[in-house]
PDB file of N, CA and C in Angstrom:
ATOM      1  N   UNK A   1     -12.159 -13.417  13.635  1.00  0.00           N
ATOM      2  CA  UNK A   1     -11.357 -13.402  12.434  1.00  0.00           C
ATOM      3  C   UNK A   1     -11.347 -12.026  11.749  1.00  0.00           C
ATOM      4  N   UNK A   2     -12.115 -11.008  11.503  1.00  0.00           N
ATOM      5  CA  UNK A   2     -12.520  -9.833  10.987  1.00  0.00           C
ATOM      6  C   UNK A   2     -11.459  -9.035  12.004  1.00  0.00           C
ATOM      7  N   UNK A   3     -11.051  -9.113  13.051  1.00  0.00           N
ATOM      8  CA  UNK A   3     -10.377  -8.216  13.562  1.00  0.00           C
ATOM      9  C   UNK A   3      -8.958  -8.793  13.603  1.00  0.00           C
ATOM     10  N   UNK A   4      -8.284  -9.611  12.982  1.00  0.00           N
ATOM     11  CA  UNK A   4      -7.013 -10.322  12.715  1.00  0.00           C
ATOM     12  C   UNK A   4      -7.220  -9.743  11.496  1.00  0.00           C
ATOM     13  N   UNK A   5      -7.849  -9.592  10.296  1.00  0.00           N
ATOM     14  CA  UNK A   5      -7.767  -9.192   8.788  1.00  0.00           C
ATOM     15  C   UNK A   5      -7.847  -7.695   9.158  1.00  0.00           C
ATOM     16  N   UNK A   6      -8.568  -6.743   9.910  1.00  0.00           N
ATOM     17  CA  UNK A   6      -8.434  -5.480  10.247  1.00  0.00           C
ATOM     18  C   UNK A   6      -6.681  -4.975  10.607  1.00  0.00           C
ATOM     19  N   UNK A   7      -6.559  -5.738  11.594  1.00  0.00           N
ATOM     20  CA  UNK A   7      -5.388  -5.843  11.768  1.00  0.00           C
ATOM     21  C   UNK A   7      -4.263  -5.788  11.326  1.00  0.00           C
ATOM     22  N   UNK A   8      -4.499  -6.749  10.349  1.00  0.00           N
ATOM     23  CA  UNK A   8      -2.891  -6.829   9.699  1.00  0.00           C
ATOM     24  C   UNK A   8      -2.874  -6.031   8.312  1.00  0.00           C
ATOM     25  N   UNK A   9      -4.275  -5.263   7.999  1.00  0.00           N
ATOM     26  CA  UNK A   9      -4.042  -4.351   7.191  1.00  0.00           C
ATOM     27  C   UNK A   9      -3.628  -2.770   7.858  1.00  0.00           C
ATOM     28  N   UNK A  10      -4.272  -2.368   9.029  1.00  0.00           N
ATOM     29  CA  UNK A  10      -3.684  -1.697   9.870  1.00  0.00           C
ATOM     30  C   UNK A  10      -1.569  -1.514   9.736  1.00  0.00           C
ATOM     31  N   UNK A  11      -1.580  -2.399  10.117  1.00  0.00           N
ATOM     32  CA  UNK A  11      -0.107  -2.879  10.607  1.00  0.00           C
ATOM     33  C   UNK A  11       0.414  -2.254   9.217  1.00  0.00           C
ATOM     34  N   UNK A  12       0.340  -3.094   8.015  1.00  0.00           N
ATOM     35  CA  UNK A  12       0.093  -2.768   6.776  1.00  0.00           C
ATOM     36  C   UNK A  12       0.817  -1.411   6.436  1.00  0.00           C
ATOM     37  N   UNK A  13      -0.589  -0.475   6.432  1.00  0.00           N
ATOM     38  CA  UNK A  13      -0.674   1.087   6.195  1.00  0.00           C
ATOM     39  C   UNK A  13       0.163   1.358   7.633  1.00  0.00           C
ATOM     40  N   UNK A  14       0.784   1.182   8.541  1.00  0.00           N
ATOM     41  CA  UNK A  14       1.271   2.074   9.332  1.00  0.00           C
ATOM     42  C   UNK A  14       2.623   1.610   8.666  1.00  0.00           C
ATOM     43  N   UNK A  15       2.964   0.316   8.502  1.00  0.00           N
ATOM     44  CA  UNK A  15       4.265   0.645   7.698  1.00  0.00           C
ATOM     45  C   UNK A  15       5.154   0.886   6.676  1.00  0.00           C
ATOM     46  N   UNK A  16       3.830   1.154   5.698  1.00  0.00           N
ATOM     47  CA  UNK A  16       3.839   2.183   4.678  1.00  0.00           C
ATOM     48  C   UNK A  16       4.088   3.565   5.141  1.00  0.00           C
ATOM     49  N   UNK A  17       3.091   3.750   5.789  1.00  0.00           N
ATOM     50  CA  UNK A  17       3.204   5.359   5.835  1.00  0.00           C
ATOM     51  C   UNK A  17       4.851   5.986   6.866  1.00  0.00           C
ATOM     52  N   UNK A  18       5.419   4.908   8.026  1.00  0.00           N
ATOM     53  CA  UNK A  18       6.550   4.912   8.224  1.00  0.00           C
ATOM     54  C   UNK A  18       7.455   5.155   7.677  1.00  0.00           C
ATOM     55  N   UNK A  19       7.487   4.052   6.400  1.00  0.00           N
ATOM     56  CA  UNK A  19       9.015   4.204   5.675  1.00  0.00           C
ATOM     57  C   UNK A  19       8.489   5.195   4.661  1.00  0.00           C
ATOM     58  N   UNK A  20       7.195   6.170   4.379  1.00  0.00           N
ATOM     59  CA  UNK A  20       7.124   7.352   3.883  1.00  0.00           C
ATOM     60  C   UNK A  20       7.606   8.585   4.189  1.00  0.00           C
ATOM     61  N   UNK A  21       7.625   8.033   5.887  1.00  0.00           N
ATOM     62  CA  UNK A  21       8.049   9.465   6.663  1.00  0.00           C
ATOM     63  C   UNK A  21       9.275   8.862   6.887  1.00  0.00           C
ATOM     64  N   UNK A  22      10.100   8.382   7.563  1.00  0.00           N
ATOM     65  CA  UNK A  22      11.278   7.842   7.499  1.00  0.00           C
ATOM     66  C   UNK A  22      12.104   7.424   6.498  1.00  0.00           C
ATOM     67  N   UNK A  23      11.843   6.464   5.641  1.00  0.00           N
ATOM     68  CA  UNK A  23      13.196   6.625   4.929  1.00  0.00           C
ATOM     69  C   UNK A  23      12.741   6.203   3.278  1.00  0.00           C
ATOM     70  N   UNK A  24      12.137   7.485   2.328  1.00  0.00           N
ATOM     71  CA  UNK A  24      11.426   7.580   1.347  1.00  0.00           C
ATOM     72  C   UNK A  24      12.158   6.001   0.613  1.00  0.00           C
ATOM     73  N   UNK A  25      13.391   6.188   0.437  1.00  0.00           N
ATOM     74  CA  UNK A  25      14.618   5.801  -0.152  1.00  0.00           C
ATOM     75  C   UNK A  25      13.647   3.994  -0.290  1.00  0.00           C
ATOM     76  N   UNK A  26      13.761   3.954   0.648  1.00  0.00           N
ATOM     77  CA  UNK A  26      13.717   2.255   1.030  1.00  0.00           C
ATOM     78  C   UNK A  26      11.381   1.544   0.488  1.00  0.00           C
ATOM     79  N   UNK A  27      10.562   2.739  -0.060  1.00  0.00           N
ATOM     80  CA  UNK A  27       9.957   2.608  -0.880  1.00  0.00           C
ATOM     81  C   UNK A  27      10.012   2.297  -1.809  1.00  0.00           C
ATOM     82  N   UNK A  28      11.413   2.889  -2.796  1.00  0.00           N
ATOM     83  CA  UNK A  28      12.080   3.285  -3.796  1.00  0.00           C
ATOM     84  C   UNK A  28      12.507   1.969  -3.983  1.00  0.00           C
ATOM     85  N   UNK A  29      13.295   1.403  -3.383  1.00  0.00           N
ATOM     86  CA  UNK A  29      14.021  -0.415  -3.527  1.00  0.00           C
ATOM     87  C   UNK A  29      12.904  -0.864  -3.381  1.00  0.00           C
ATOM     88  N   UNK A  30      11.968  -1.157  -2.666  1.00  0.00           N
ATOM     89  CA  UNK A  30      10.764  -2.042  -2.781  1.00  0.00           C
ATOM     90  C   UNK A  30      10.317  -2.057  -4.288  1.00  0.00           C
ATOM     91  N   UNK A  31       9.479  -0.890  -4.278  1.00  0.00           N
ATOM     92  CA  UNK A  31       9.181  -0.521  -5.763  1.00  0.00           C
ATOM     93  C   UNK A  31      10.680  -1.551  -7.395  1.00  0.00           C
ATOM     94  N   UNK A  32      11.524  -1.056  -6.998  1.00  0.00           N
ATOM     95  CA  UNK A  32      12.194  -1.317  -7.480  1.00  0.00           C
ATOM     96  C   UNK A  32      12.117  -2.940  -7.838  1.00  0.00           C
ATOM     97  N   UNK A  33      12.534  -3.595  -6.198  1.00  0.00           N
ATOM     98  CA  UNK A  33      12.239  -5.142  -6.192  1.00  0.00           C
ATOM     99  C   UNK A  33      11.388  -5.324  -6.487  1.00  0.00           C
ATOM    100  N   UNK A  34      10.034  -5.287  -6.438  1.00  0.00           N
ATOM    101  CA  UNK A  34       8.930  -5.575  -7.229  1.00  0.00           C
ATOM    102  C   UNK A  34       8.772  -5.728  -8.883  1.00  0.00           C
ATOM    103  N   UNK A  35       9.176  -4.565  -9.413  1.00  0.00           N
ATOM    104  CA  UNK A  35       9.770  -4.326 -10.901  1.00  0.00           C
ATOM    105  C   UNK A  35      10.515  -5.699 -11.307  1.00  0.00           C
ATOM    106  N   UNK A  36      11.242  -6.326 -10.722  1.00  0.00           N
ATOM    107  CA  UNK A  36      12.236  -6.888 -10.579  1.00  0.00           C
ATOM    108  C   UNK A  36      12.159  -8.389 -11.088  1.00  0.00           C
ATOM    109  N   UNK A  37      10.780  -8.914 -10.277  1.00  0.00           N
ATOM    110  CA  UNK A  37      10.335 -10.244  -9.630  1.00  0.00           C
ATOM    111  C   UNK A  37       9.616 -10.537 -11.238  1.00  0.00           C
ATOM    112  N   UNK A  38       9.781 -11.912 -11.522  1.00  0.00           N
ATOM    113  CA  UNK A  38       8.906 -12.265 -12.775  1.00  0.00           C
ATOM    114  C   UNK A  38       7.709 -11.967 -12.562  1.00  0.00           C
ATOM    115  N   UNK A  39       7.385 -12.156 -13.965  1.00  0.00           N
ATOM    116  CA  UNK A  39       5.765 -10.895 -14.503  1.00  0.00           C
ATOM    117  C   UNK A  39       5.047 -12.140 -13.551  1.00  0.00           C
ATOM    118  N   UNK A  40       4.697 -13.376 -13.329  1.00  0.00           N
ATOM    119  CA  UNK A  40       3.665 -14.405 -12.719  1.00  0.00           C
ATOM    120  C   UNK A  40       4.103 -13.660 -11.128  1.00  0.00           C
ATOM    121  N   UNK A  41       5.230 -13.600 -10.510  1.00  0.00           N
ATOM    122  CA  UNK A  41       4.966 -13.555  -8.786  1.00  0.00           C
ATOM    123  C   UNK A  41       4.861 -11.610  -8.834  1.00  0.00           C
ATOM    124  N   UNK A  42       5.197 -10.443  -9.821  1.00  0.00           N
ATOM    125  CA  UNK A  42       4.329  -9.631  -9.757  1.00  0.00           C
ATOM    126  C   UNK A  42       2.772  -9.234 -10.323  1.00  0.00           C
ATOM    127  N   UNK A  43       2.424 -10.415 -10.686  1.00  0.00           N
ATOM    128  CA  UNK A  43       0.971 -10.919 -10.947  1.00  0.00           C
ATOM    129  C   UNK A  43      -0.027 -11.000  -9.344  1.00  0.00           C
ATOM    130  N   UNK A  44       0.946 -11.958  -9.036  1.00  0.00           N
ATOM    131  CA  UNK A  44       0.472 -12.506  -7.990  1.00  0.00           C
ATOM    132  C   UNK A  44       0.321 -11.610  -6.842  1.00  0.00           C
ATOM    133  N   UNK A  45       1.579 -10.556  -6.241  1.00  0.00           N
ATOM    134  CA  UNK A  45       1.483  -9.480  -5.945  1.00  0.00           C
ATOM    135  C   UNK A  45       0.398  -8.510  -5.435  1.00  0.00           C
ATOM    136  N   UNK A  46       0.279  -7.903  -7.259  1.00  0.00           N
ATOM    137  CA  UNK A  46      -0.632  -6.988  -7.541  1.00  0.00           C
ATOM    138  C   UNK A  46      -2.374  -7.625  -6.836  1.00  0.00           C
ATOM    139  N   UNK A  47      -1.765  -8.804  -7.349  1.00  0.00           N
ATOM    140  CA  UNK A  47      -3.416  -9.185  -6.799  1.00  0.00           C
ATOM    141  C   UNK A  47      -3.767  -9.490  -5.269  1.00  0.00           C
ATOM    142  N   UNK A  48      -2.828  -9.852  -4.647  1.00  0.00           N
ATOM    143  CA  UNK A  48      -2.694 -10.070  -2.739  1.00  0.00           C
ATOM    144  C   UNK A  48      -2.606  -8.545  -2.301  1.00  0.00           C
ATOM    145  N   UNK A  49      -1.517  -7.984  -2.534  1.00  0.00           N
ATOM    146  CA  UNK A  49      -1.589  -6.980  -2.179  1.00  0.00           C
ATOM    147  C   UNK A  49      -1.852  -5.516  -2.908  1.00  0.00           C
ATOM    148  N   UNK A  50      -3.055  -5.074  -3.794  1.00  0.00           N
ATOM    149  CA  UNK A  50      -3.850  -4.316  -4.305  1.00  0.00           C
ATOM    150  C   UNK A  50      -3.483  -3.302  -3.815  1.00  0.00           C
ATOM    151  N   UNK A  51      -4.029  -3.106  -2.826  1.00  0.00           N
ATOM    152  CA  UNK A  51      -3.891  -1.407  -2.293  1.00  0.00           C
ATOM    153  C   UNK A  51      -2.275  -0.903  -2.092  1.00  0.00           C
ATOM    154  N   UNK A  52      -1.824  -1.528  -1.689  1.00  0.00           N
ATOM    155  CA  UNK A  52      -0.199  -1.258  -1.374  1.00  0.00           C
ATOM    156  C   UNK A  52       0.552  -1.177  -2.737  1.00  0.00           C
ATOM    157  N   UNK A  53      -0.005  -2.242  -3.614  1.00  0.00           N
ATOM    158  CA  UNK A  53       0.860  -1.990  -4.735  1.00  0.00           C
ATOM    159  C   UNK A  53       0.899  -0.861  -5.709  1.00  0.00           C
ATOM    160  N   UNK A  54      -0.444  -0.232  -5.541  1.00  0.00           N
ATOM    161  CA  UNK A  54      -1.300   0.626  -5.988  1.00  0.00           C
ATOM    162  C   UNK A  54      -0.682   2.197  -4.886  1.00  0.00           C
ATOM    163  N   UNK A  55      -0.512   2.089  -3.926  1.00  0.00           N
ATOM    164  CA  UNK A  55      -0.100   3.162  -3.638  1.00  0.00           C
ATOM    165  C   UNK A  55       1.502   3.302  -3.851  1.00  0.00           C
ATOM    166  N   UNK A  56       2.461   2.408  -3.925  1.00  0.00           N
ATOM    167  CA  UNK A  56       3.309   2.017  -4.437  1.00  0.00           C
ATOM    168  C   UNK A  56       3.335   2.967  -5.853  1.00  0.00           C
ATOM    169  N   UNK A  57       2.829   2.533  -6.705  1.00  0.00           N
ATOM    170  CA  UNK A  57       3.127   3.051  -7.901  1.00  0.00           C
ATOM    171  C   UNK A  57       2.804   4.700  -7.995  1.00  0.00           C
ATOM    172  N   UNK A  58       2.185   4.818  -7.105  1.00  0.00           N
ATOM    173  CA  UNK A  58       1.121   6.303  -7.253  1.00  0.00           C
ATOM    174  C   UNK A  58       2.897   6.874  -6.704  1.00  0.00           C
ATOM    175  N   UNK A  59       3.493   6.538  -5.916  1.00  0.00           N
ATOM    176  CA  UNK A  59       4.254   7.282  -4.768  1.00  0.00           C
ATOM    177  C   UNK A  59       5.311   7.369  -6.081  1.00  0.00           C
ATOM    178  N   UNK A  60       5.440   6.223  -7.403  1.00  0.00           N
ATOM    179  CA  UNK A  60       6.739   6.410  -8.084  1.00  0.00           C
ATOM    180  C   UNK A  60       6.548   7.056  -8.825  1.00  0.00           C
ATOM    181  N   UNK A  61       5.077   7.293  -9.505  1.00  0.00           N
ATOM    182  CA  UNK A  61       4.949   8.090 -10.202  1.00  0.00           C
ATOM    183  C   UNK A  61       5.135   9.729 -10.692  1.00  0.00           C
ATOM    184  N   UNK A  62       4.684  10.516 -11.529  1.00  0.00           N
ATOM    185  CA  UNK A  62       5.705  11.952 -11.424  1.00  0.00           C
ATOM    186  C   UNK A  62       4.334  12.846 -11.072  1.00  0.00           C
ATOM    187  N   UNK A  63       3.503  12.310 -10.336  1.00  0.00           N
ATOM    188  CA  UNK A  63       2.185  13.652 -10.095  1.00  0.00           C
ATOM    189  C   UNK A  63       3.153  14.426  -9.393  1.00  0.00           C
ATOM    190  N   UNK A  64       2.344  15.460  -9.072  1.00  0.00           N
ATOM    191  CA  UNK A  64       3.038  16.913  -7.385  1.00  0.00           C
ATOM    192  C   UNK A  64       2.928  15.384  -6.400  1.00  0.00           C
ATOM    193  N   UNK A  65       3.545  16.081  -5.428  1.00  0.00           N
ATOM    194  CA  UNK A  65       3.481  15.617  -4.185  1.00  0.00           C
ATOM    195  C   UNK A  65       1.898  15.816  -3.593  1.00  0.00           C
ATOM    196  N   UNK A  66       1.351  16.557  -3.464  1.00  0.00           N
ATOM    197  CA  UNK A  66      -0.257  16.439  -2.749  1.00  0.00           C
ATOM    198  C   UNK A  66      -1.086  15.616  -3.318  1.00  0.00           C
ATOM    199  N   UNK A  67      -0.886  15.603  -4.451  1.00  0.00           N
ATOM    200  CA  UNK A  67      -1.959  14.807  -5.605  1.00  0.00           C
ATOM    201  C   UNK A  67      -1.321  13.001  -5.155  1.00  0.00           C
ATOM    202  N   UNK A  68      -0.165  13.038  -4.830  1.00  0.00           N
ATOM    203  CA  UNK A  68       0.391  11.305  -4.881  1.00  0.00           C
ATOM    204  C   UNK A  68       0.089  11.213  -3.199  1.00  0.00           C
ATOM    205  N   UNK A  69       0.263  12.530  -2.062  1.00  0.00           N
ATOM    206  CA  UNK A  69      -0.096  12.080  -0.683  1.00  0.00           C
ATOM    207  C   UNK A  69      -1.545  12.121  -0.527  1.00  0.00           C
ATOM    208  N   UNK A  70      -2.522  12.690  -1.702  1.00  0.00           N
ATOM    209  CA  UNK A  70      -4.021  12.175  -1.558  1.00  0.00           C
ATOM    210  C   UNK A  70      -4.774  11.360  -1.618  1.00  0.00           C
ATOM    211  N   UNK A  71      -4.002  10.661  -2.869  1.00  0.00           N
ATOM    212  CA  UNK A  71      -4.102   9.551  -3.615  1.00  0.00           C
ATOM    213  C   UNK A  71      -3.989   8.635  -2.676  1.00  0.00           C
ATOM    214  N   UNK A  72      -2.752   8.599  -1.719  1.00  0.00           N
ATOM    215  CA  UNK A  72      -2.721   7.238  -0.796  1.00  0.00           C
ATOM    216  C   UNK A  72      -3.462   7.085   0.082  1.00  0.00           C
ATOM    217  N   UNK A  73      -3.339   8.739   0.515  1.00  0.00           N
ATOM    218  CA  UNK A  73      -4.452   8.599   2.125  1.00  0.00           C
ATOM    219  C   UNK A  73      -5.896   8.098   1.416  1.00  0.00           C
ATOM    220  N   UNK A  74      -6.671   8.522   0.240  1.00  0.00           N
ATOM    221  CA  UNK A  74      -7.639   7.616  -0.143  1.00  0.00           C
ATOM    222  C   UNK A  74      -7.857   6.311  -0.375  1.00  0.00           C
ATOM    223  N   UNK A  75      -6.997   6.043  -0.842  1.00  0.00           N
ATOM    224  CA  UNK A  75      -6.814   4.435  -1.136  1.00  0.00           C
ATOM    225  C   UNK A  75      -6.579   3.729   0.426  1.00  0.00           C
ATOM    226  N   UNK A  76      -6.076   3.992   0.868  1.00  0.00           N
ATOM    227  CA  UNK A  76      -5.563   3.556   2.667  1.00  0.00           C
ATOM    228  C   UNK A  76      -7.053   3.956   3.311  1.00  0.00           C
ATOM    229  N   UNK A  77      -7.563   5.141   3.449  1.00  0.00           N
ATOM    230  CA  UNK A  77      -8.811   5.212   3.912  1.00  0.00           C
ATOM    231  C   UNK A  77      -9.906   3.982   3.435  1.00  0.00           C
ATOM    232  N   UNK A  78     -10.194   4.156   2.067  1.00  0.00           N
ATOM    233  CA  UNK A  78     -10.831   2.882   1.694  1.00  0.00           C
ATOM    234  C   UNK A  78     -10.584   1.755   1.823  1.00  0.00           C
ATOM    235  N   UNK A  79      -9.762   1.339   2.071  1.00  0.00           N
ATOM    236  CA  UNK A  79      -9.117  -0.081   2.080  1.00  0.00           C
ATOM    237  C   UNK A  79      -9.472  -0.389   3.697  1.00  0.00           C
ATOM    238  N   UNK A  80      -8.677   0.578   4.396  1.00  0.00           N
ATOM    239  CA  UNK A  80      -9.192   0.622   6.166  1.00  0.00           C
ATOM    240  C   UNK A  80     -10.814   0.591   6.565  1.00  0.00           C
ATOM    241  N   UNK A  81     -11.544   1.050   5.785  1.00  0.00           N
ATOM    242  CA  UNK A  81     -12.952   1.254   5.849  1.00  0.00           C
ATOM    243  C   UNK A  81     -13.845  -0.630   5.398  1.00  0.00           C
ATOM    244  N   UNK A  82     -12.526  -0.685   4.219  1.00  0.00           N
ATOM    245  CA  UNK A  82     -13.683  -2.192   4.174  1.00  0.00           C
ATOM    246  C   UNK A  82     -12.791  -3.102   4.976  1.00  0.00           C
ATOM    247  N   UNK A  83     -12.034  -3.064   6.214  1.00  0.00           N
ATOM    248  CA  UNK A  83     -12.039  -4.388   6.265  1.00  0.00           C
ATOM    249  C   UNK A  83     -12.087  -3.713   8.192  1.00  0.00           C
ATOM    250  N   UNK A  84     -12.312  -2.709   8.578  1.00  0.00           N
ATOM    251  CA  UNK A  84     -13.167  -2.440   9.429  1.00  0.00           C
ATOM    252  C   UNK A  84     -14.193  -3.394  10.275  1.00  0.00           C
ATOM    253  N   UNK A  85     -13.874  -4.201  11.218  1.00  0.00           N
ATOM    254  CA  UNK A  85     -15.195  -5.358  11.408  1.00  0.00           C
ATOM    255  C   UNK A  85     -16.554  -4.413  11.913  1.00  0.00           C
ATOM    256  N   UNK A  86     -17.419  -4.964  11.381  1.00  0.00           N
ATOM    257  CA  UNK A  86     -18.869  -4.488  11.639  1.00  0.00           C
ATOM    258  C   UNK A  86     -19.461  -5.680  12.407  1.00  0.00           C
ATOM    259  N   UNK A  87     -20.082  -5.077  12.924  1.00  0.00           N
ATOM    260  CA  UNK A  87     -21.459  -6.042  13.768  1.00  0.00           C
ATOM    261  C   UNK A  87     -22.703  -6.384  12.940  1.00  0.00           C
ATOM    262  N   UNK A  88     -23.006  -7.559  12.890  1.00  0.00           N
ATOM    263  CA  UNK A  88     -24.206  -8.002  12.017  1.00  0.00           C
ATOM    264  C   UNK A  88     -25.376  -7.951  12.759  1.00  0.00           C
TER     265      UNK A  88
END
């Protein structure tokens, strides 16, 4: 089970970082749709998906560009790090 939850956060961050390099635009409508959705299912959201939503906002926000592509690769690093399966 630890490597199905590795997994699909994997999957996750690669298709984030895709439509970062491919087509900024279509972040932008996500972000957007999210904004969008009543305050309870972007409640709900924020709380399932944490890290994404969180890099999400970092990406809409007005930092430089290095400071918002550091920001993610940290948050994505950490996030990749805890769900990493370990051996007991």
């Amino acid at each position: 089970m630890p490597y199905l939850g590795f997994a699909v956060v994997v999957i996750l961050w690669v298709a984030f970082g895709a439509a970062l390099v491919a087509s900024v635009g279509s972040l932008d409508e996500l972000w957007a749709w999210a904004r969008d959705q009543p305050l309870i299912v972007q409640g709900i959201m924020w709380v399932v998906l944490l890290p994404w939503m969180a890099a999400l906002a970092i990406w809409e926000s007005s930092w430089v560009l290095w400071a918002k592509l550091a920001s993610i690769a940290g948050i994505a690093w950490a996030n990749l790090y805890m769900f990493f399966p370990k051996s007991v």
